[in-house]
C-alpha atoms as a PDB file:
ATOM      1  CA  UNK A   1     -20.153  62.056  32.356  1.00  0.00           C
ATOM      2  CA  UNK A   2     -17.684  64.660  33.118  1.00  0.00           C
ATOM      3  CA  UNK A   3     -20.734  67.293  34.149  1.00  0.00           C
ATOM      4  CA  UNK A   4     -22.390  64.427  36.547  1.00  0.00           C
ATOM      5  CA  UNK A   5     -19.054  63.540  38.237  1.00  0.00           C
ATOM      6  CA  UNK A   6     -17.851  67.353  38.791  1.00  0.00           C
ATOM      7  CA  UNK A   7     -21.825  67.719  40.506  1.00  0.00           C
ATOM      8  CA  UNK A   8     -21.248  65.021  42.222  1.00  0.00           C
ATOM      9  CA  UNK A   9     -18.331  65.964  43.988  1.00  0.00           C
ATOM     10  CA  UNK A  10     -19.279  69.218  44.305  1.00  0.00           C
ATOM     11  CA  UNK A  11     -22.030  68.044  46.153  1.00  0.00           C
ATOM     12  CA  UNK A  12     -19.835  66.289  48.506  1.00  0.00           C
ATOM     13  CA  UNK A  13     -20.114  62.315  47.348  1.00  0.00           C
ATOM     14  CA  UNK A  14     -16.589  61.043  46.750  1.00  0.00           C
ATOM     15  CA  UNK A  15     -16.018  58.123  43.775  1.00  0.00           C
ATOM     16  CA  UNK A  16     -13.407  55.404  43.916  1.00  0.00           C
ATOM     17  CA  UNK A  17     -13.058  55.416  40.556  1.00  0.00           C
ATOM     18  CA  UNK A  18     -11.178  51.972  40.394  1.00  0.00           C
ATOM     19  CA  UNK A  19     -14.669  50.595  41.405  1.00  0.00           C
ATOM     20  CA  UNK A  20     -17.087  52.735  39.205  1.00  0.00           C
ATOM     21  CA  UNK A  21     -17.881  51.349  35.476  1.00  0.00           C
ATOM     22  CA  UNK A  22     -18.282  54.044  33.498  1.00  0.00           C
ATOM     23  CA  UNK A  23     -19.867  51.633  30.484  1.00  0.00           C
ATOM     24  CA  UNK A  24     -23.166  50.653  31.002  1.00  0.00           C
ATOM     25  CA  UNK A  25     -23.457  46.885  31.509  1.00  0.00           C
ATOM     26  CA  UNK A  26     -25.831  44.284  31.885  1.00  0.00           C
ATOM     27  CA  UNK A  27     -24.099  41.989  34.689  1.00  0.00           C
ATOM     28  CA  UNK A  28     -21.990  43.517  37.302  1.00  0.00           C
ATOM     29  CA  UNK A  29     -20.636  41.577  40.622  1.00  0.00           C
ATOM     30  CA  UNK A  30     -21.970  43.512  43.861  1.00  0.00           C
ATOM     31  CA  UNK A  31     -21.525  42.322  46.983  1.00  0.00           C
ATOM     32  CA  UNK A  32     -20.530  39.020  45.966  1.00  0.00           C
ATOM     33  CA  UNK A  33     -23.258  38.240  43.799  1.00  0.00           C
ATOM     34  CA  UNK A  34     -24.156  38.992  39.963  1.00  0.00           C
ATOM     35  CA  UNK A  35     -26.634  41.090  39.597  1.00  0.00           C
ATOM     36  CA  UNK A  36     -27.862  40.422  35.876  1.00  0.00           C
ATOM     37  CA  UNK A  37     -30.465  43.381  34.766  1.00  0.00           C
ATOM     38  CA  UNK A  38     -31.768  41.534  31.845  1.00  0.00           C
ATOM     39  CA  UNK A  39     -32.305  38.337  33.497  1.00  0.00           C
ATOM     40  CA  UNK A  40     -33.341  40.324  36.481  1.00  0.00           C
ATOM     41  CA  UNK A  41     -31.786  37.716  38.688  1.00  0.00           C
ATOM     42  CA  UNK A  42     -29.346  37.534  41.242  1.00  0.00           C
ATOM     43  CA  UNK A  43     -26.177  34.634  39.998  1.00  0.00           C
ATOM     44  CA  UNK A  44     -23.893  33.358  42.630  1.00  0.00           C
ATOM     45  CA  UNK A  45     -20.259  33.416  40.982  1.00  0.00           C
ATOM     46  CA  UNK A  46     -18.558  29.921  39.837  1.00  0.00           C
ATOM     47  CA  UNK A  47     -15.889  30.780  42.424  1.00  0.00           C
ATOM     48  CA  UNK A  48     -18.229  31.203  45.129  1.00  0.00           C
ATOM     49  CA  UNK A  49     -20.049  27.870  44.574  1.00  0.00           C
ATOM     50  CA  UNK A  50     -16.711  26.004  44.692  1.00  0.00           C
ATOM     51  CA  UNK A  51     -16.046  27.408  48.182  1.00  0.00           C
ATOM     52  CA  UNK A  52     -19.498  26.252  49.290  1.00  0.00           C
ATOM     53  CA  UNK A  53     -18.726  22.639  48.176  1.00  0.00           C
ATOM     54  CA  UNK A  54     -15.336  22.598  49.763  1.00  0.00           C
ATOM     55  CA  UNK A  55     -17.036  23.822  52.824  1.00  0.00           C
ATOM     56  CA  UNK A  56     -20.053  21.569  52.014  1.00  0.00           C
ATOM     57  CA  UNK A  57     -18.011  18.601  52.066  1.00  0.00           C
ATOM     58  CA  UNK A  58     -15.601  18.971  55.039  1.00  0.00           C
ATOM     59  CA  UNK A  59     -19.054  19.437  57.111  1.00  0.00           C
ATOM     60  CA  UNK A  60     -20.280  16.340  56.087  1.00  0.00           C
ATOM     61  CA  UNK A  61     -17.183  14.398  56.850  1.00  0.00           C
ATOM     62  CA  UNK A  62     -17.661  15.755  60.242  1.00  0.00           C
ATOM     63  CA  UNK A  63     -13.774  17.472  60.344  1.00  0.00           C
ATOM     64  CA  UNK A  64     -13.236  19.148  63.044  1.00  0.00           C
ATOM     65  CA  UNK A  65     -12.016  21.972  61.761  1.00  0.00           C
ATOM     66  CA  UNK A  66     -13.903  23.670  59.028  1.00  0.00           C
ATOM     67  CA  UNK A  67     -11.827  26.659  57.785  1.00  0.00           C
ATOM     68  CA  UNK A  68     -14.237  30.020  57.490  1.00  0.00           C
ATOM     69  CA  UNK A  69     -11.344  31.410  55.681  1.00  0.00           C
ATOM     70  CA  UNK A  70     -12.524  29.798  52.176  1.00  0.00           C
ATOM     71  CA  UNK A  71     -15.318  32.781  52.224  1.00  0.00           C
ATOM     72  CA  UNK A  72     -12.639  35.597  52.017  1.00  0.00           C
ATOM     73  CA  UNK A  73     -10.621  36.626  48.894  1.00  0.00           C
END
């Protein structure tokens, strides 16, 4: 690992190492989504489906103000 990262940055790529997983894994969130390799399926995350039924719900109740800031964080 130590010969692939040196190349790496030799080469010019920079790594945020407090986002790369150095252990290989079957599920990994990516852009807000699970990608699961052995399932080869993309999940939606349990947190992420709550926010769509909050949102879900205040649409149908026709509020009047439907908060987009339940999508960030």
């Amino acid at each position: 690992m130590y010969i692939v990262c040196t190349v790496l940055v030799n080469l010019g790529y920079f790594l945020g190492i407090s986002k790369c997983v150095l252990a290989p894994v079957t599920q990994i969130q990516y852009l807000g989504l699970i990608v699961d390799s052995i399932a080869q399926a993309f999940r939606i995350p349990d947190d992420k489906k709550i926010k769509f039924t909050q949102l879900r719900e205040q649409m149908l109740l026709r509020e009047f103000i439907v908060s987009i800031n339940l999508f960030r964080g």
